[in-house]
Protein backbone atom coordinates (compact mmCIF):
# COMPACT_ATOMS: atom_id res chain seq x y z
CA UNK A 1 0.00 0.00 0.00
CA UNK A 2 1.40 3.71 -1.08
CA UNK A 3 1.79 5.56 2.27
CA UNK A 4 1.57 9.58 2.08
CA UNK A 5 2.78 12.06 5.08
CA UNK A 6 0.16 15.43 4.33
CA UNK A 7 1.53 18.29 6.64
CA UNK A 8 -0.75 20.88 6.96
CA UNK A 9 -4.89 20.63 6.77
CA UNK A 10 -5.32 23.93 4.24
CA UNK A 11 -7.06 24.13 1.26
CA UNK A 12 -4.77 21.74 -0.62
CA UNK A 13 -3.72 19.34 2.12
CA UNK A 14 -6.99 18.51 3.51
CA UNK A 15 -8.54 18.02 0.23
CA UNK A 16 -5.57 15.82 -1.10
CA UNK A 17 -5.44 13.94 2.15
CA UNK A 18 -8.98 12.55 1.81
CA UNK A 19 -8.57 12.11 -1.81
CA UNK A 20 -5.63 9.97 -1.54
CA UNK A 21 -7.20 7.80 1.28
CA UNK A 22 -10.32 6.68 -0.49
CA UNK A 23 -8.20 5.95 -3.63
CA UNK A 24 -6.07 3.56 -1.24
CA UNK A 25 -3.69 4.98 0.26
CA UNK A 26 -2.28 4.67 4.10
CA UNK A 27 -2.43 9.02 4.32
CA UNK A 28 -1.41 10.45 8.14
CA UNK A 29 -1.99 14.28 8.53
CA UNK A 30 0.04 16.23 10.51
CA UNK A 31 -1.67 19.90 11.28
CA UNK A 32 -0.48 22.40 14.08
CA UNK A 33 -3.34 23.50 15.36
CA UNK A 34 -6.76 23.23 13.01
CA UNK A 35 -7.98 21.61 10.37
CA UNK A 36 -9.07 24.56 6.92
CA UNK A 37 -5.97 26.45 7.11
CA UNK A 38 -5.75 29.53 7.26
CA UNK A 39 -9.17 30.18 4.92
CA UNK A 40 -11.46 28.35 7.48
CA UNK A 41 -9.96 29.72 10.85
CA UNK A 42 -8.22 33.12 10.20
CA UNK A 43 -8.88 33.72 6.30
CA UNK A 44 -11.87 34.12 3.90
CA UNK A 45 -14.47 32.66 6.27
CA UNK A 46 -13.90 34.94 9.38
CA UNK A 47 -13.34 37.92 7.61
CA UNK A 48 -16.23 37.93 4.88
CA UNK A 49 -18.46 36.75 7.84
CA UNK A 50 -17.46 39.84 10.04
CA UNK A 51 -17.95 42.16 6.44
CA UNK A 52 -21.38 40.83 6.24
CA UNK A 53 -22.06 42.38 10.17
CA UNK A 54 -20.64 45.09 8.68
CA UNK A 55 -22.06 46.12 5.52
CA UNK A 56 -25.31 45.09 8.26
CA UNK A 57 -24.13 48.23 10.03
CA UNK A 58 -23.39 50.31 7.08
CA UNK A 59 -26.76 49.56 5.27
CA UNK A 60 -28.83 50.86 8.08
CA UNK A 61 -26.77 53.85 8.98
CA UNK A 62 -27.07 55.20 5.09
CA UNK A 63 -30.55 53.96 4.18
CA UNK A 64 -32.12 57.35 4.65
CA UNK A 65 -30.85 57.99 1.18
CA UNK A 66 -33.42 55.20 -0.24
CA UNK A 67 -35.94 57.03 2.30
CA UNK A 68 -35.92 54.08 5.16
CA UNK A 69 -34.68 55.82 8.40
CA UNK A 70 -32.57 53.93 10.96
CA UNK A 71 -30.63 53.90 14.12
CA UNK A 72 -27.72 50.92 14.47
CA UNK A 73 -26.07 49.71 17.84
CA UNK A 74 -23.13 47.70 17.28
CA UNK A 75 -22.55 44.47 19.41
CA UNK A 76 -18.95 42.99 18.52
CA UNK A 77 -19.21 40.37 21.16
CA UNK A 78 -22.38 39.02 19.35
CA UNK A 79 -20.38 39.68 15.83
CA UNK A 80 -17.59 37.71 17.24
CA UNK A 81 -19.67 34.94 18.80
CA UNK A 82 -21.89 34.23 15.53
CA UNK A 83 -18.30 34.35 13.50
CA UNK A 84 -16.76 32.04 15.60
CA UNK A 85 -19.64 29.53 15.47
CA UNK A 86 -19.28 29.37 11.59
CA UNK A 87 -15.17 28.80 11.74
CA UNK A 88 -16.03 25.71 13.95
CA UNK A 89 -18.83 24.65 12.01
CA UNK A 90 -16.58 24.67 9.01
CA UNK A 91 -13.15 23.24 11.01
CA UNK A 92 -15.54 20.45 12.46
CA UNK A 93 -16.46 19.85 8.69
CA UNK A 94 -13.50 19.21 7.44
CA UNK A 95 -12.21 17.10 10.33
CA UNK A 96 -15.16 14.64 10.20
CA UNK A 97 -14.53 14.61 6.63
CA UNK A 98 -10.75 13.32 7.07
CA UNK A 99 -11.91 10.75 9.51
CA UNK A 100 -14.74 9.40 7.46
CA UNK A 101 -12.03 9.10 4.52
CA UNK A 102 -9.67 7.37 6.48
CA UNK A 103 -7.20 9.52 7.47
CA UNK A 104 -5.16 9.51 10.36
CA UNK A 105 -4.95 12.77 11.80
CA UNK A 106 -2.19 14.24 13.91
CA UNK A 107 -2.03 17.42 16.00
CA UNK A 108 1.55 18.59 16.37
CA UNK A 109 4.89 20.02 14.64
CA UNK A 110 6.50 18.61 11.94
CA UNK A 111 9.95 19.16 11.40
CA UNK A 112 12.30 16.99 8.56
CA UNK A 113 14.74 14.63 10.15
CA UNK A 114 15.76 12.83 7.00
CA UNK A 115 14.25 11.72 3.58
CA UNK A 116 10.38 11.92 3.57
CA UNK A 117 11.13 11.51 7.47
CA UNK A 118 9.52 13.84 9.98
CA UNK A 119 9.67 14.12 13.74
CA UNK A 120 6.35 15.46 14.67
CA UNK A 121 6.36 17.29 18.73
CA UNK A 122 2.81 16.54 19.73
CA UNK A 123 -0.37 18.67 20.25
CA UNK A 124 -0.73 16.40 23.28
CA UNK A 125 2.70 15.78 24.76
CA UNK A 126 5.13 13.53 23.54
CA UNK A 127 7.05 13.35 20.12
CA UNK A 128 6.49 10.59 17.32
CA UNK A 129 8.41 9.75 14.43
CA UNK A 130 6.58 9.35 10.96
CA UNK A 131 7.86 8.61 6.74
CA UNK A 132 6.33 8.23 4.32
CA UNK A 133 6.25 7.25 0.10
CA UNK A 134 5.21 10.47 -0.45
CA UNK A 135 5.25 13.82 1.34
CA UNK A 136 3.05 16.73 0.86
CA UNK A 137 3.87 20.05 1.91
CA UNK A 138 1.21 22.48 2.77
CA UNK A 139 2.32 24.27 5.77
CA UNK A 140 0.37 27.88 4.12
CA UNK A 141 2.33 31.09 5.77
CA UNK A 142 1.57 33.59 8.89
CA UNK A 143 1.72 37.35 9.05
CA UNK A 144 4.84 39.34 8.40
CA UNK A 145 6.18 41.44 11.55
CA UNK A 146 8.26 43.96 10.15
CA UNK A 147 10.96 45.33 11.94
CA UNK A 148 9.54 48.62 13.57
CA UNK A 149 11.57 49.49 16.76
CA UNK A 150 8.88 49.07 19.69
CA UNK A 151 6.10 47.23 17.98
CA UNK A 152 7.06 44.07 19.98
CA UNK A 153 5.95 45.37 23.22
CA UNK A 154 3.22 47.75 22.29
CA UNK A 155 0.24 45.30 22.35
CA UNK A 156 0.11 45.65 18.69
CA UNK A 157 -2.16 42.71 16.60
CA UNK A 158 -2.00 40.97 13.84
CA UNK A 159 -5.11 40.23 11.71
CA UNK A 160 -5.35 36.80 13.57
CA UNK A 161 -5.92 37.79 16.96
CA UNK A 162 -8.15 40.82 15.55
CA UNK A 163 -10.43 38.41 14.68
CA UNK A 164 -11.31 37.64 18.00
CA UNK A 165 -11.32 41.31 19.74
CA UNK A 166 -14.75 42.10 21.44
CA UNK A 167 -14.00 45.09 22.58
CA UNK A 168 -14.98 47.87 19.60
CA UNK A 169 -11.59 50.01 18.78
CA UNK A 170 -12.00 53.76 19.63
CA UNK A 171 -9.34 54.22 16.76
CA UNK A 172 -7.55 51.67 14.91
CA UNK A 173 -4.58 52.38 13.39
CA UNK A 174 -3.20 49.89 10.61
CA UNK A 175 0.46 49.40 9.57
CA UNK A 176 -0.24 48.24 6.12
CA UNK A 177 -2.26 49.38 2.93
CA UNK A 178 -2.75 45.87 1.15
CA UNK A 179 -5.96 43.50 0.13
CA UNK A 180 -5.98 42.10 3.93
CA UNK A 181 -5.59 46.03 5.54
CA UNK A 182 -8.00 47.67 3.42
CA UNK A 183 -10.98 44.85 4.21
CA UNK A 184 -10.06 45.27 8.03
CA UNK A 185 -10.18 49.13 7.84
CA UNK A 186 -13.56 49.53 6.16
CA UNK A 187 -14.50 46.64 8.48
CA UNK A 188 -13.88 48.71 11.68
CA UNK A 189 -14.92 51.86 10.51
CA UNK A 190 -18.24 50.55 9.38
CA UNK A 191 -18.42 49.29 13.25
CA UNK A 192 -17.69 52.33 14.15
CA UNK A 193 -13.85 53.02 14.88
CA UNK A 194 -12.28 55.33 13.76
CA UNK A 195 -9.34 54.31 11.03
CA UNK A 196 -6.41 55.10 10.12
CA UNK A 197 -4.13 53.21 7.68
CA UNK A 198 0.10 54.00 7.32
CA UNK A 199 1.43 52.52 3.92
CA UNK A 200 4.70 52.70 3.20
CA UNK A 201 4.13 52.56 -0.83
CA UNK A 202 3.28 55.89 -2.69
CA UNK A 203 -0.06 54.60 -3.70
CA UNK A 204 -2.27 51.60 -2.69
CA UNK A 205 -2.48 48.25 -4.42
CA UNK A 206 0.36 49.14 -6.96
CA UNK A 207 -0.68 45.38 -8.64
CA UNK A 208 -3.71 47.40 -10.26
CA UNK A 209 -4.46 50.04 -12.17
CA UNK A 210 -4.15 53.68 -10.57
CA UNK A 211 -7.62 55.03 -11.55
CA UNK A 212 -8.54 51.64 -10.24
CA UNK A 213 -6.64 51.91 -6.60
CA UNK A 214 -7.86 55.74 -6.26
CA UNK A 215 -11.44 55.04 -6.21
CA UNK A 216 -11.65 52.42 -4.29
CA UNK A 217 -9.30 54.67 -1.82
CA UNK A 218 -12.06 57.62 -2.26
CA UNK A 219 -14.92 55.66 -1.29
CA UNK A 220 -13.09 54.20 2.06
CA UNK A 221 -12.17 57.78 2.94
CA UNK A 222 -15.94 58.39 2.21
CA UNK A 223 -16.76 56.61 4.61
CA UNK A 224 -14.11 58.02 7.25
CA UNK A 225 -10.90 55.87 6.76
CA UNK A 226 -7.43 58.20 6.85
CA UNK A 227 -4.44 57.09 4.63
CA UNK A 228 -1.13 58.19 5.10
CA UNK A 229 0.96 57.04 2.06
CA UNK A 230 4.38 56.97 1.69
CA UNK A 231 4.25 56.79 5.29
CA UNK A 232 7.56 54.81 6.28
CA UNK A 233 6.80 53.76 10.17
CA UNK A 234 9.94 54.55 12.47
CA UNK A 235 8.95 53.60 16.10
CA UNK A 236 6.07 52.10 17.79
CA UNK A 237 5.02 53.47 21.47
CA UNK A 238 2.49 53.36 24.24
CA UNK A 239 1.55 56.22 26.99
CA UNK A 240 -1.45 54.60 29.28
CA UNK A 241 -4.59 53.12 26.94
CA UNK A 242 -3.04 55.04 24.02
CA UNK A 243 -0.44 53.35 21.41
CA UNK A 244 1.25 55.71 18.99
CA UNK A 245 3.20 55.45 16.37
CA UNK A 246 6.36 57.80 14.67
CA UNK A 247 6.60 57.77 10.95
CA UNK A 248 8.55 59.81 8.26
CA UNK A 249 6.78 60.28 4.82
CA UNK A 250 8.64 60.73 1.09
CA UNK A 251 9.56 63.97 1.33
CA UNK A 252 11.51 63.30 4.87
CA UNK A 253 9.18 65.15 7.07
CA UNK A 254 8.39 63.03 10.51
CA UNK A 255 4.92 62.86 12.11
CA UNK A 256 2.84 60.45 14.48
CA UNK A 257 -0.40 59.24 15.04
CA UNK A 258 -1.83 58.00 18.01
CA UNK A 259 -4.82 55.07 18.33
CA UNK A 260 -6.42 52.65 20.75
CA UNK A 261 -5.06 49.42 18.90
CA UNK A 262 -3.01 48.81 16.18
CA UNK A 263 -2.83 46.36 13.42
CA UNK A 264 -0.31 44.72 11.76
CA UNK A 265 -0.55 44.03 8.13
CA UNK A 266 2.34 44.10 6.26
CA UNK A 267 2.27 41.00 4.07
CA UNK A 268 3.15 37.07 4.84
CA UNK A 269 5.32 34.56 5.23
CA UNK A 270 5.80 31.26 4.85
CA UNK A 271 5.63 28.57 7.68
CA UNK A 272 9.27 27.24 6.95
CA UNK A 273 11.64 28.48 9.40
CA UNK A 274 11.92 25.13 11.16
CA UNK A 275 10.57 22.35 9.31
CA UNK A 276 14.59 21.66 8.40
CA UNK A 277 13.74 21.24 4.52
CA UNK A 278 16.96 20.33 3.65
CA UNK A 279 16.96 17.00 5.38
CA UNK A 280 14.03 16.17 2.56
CA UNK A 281 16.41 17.47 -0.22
CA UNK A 282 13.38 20.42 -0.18
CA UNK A 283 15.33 23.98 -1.16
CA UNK A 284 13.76 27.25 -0.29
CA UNK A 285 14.04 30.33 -2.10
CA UNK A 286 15.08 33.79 0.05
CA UNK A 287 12.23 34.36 1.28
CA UNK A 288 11.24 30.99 2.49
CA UNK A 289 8.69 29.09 0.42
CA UNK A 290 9.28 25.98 -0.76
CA UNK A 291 11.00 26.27 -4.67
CA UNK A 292 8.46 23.72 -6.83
CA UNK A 293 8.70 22.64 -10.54
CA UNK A 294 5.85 23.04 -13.11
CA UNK A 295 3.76 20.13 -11.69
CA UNK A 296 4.60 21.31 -7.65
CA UNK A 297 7.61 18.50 -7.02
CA UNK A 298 9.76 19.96 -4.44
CA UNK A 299 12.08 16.86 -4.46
CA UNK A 300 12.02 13.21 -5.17
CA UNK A 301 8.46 11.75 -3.48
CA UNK A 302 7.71 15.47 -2.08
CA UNK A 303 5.44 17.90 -2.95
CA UNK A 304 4.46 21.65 -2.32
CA UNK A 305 0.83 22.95 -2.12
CA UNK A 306 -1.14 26.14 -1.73
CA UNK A 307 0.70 29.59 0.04
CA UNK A 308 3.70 27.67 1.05
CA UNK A 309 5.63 27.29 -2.64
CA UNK A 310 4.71 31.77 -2.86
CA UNK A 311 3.03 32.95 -5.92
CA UNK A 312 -0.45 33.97 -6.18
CA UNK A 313 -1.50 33.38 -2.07
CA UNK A 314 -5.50 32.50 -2.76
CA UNK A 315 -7.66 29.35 -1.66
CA UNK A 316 -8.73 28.71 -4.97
CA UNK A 317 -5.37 28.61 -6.12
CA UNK A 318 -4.87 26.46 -3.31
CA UNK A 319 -7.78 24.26 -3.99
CA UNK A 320 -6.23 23.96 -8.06
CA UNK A 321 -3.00 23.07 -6.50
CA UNK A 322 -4.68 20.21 -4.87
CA UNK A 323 -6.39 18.97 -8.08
CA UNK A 324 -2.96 19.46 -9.92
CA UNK A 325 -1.41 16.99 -7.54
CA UNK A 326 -4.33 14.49 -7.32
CA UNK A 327 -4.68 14.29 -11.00
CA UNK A 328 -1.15 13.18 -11.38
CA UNK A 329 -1.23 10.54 -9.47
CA UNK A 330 -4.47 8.90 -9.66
CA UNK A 331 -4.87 9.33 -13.08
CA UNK A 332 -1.69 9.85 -14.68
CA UNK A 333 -2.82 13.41 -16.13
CA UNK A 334 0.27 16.25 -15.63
CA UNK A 335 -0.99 19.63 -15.60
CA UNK A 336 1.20 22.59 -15.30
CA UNK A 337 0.54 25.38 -12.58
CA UNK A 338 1.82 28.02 -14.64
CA UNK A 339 -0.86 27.34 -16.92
CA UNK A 340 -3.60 28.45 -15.06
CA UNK A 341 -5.94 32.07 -14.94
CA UNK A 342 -5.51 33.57 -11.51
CA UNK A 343 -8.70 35.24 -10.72
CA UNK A 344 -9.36 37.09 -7.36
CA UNK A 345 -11.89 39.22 -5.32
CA UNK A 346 -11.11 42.20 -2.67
CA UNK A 347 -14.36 41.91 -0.37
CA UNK A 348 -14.36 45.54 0.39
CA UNK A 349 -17.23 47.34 -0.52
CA UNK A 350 -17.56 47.93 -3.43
CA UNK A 351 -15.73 44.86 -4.22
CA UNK A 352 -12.74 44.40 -6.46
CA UNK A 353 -12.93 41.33 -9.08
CA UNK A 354 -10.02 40.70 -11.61
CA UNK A 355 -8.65 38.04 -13.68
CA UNK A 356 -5.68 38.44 -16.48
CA UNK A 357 -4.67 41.51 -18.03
CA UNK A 358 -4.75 45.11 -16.28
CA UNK A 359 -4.60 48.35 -18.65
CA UNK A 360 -1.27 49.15 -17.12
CA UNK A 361 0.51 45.72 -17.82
CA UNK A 362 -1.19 46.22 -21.55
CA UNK A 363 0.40 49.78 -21.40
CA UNK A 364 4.08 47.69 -21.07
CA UNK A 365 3.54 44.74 -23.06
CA UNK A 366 3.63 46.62 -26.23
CA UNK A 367 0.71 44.75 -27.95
CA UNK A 368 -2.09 46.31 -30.03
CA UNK A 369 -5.29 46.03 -27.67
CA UNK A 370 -8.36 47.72 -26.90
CA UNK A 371 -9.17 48.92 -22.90
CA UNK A 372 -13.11 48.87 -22.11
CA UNK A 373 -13.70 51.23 -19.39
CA UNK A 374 -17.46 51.96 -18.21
CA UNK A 375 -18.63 54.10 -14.74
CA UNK A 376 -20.37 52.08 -12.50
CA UNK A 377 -22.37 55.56 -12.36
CA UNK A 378 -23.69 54.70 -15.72
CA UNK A 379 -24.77 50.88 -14.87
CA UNK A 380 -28.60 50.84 -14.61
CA UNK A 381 -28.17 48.22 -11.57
CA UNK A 382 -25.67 50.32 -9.45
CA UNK A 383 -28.07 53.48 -10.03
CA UNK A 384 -31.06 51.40 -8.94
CA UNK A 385 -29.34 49.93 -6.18
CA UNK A 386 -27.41 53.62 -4.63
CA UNK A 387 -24.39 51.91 -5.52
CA UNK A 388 -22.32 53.46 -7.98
CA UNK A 389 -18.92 54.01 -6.91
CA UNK A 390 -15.98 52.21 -9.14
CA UNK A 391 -16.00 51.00 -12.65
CA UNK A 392 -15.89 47.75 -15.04
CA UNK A 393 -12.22 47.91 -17.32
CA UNK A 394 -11.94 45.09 -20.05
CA UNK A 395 -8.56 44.61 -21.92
CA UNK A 396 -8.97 43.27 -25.57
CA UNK A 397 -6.86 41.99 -28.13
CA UNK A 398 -7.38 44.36 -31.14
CA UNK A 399 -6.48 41.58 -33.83
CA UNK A 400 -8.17 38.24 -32.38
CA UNK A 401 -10.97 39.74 -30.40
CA UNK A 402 -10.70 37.83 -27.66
CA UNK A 403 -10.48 39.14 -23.98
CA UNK A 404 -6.90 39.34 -21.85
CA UNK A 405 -8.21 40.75 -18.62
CA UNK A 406 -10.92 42.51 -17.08
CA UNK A 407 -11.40 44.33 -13.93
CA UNK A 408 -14.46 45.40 -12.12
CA UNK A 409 -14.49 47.15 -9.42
CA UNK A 410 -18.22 47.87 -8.27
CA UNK A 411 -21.35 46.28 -6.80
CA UNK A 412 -20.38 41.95 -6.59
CA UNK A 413 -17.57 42.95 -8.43
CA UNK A 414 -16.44 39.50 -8.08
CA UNK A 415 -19.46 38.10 -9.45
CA UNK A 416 -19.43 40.11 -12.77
CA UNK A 417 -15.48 39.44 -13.08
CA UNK A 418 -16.08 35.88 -12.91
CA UNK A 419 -18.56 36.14 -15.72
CA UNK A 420 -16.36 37.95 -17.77
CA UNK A 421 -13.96 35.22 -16.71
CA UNK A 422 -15.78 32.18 -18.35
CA UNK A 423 -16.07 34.18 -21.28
CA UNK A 424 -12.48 34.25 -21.31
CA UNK A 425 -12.00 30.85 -20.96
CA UNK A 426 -14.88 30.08 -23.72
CA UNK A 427 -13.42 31.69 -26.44
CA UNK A 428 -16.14 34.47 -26.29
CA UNK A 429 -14.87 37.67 -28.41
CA UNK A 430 -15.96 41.04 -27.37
CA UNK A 431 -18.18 41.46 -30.27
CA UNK A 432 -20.18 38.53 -29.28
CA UNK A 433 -20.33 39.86 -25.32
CA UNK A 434 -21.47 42.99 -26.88
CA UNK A 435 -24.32 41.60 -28.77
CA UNK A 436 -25.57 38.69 -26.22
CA UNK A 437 -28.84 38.76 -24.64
CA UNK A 438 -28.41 39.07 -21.25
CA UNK A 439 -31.37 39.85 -18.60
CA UNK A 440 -31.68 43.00 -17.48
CA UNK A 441 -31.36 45.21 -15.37
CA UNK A 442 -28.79 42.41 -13.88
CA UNK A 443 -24.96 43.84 -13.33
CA UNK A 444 -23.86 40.91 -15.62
CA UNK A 445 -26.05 43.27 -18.27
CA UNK A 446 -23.46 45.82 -17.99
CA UNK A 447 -21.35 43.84 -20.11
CA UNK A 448 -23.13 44.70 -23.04
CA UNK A 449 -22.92 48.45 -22.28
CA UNK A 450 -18.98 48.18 -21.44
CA UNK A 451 -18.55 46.71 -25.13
CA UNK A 452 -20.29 49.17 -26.46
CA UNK A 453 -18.14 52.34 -25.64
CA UNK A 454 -15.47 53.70 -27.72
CA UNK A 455 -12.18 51.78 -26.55
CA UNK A 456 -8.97 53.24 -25.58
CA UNK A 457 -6.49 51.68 -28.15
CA UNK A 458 -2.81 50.88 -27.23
CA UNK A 459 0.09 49.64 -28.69
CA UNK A 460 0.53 48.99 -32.41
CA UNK A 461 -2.54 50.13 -34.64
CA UNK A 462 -4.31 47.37 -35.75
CA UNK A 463 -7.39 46.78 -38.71
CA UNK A 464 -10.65 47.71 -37.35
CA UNK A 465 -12.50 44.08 -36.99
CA UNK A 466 -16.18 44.33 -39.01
């Protein structure tokens, strides 16, 4: 019988695990603390569950626009409590799931002690020794602490342990102006804190397009989120209930801000320092995740899966690594990872779908394409709805036809972006999007209307298609 070692219960392990058992295979699990990873206990399912309380919050507060008056009180123990019930929920899930498979499941630490050989210090006491055929690597990463004289002994959080603060933040202040920081901020101030967020990059989420970043950035500072960018922190303090921190912007001039709490969120890392991967013949790169070929071999008989190997740090991705890895060796079928569309959602509000090609990476690649670009302001749906902050941005190729990216940043945002998605992976050309029937008044309809606006062309002139 094929033994496997899975270390680490994510979005790739557990799956894989519980494939591999009812296929046959003798599979032990080794996770540190829960089963889901980081998506089921600190991730996606926390988070969009606390956004939901949220948006709750925010609903009420500005529904006198749509002439429906109300007043909100804000209970964070109750948010927490309901939150927490759905984590377990899911965790329990997933464990029962492993069992009912087969699997043997082991709470503790893994680290490499030889070839596909791990010494695993127990949950429970006690150490154990375990190999395996086959070793599978899914360890996921943890938040980055940068290195910020003071922060150590400040109190400050990271996004894990904000999760499970019931006690409403008079101001929260945020080290950090990325996907996870911007959810939390408009998550608190919806609540009611006030927010403020220190980013050390001139603009926020430089990975899309500017117009893109800066209205998304107006509507949180609509609703009462401060940024300070190119704010470079220098020193972290605390005076009494208050913690404050020093920071020096582009220019060179120095200035602090003081809060109730603060939050962390700089970025991850990866959960490698001391798994010893060398004993498995596993190399890391200099950052720490696991180096992995085309088909996720890390070395002979061992494998790397989901945030762990770095790239594109999503559960979906996660998930795809999983059936990349399954496929292979139940069924012979190699896929490459590289291969793959890498589609993602920011659950702020408005939220922020994209897949493939922004306007700015069409701006450097030199090709002949068309940019789409239609106001959510002029979207039927988002007018009906009061919602009509952001836009929808499609990048086409001017010769083929056929869509390289899209963006939307607006009401479900995700939603429409994944639409535009399949069409991507259909084949559909723009002409046909612009010309399908598509129910109205849906936000999917809008994808007629964004076809149908006079494109901004780039790169080399190309033939006008018929």
């Amino acid at each position: 019988m094929t033994s496997a070692l899975v270390i680490g219960a994510g979005q790739a392990g557990g799956p894989l695990a519980g494939a591999l058992a009812r296929a046959g295979w003798d599979v032990t699990l080794v996770e540190r603390v829960h089963v889901g990873g980081t998506c089921v206990n600190e991730g996606c399912t926390p988070t969009k569950a606390m956004l939901a309380s949220a948006k709750a919050a925010h609903v009420a507060r500005s529904s006198a626009a749509l002439g429906v008056h109300a007043q909100v009180q804000v209970s964070l123990p109750e948010i927490v409590d309901r939150v927490q019930g759905i984590v377990k929920t899911f965790r329990d899930g997933s464990a029962a799931g492993l069992k009912n498979a087969g699997v043997t499941l082991v709470y503790g630490v893994a680290r490499f002690t030889g070839v596909r050989e791990v010494d695993v210090t127990l949950q429970a006491g006690g150490r154990t020794t375990l190999s395996a055929d086959y070793v599978f690597i899914n360890t996921g990463t943890r938040p980055r602490w940068p290195e910020v004289p003071g922060l150590d002994v400040v109190g400050a959080m990271t996004s894990d342990a904000l999760l499970h603060l019931r006690e409403l933040p008079a101001h929260l202040l945020i080290l950090g102006g990325g996907y996870i920081s911007l959810e939390f901020a408009q998550l608190y101030a919806r609540l009611g804190s006030h927010v403020t967020v220190l980013e050390a990059g001139p603009r926020l989420l430089p990975r899309e397009d500017a117009d893109v970043a800066d209205a998304l950035r107006r509507v949180l500072e609509d609703e009462g989120v401060t940024f300070h960018l190119g704010a470079q922190a220098l020193e972290a303090t605390r005076l009494g209930d208050e913690v404050s921190v020093a920071w020096r912007d582009a220019g060179g001039v120095t200035a602090e801000v003081s809060g109730s709490h603060l939050l962390v969120a700089v970025g991850r890392e990866p959960n490698t320092h001391a798994f010893n991967a060398k004993a498995t013949g596993v190399v890391l790169d200099g950052h720490g995740y696991v180096q992995v070929d085309e088909h996720l071999r890390a070395a002979e008989g061992v494998y790397a899966l989901g945030d762990v190997k770095g790239g594109p740090a999503f559960t979906h991705i996660s998930y795809d690594d999983y059936r990349i890895v399954r496929d292979a060796l139940l069924s012979g079928v190699q896929r490459s990872h590289t291969e793959r569309p890498v589609p993602y959602t920011l659950f702020t509000d408005p939220q922020l779908g994209r897949v493939g090609m922004t306007r700015q990476e069409a701006l450097h690649s030199g090709r002949a394409v068309r940019v789409y670009t239609l106001p959510m302001s002029r979207v039927a749906r988002a007018i009906e709805t009061n919602a009509t902050a952001g836009l929808m941005r499609a990048v086409v190729d001017d010769v083929t036809d056929q869509l390289l990216g899209a963006t939307v940043l607006g009401p479900e945002g995700g939603e429409v972006m994944s639409a535009l998605q399949l069409a991507m992976m259909g084949g559909l050309s723009a002409h046909t999007l612009r010309d399908a029937t598509l129910a109205h008044p849906t936000l999917s309809e809008s994808i007629n209307n964004l076809f149908m606006g006079q494109p901004e062309r780039l790169g080399a002139p190309s033939a006008p298609l018929n």
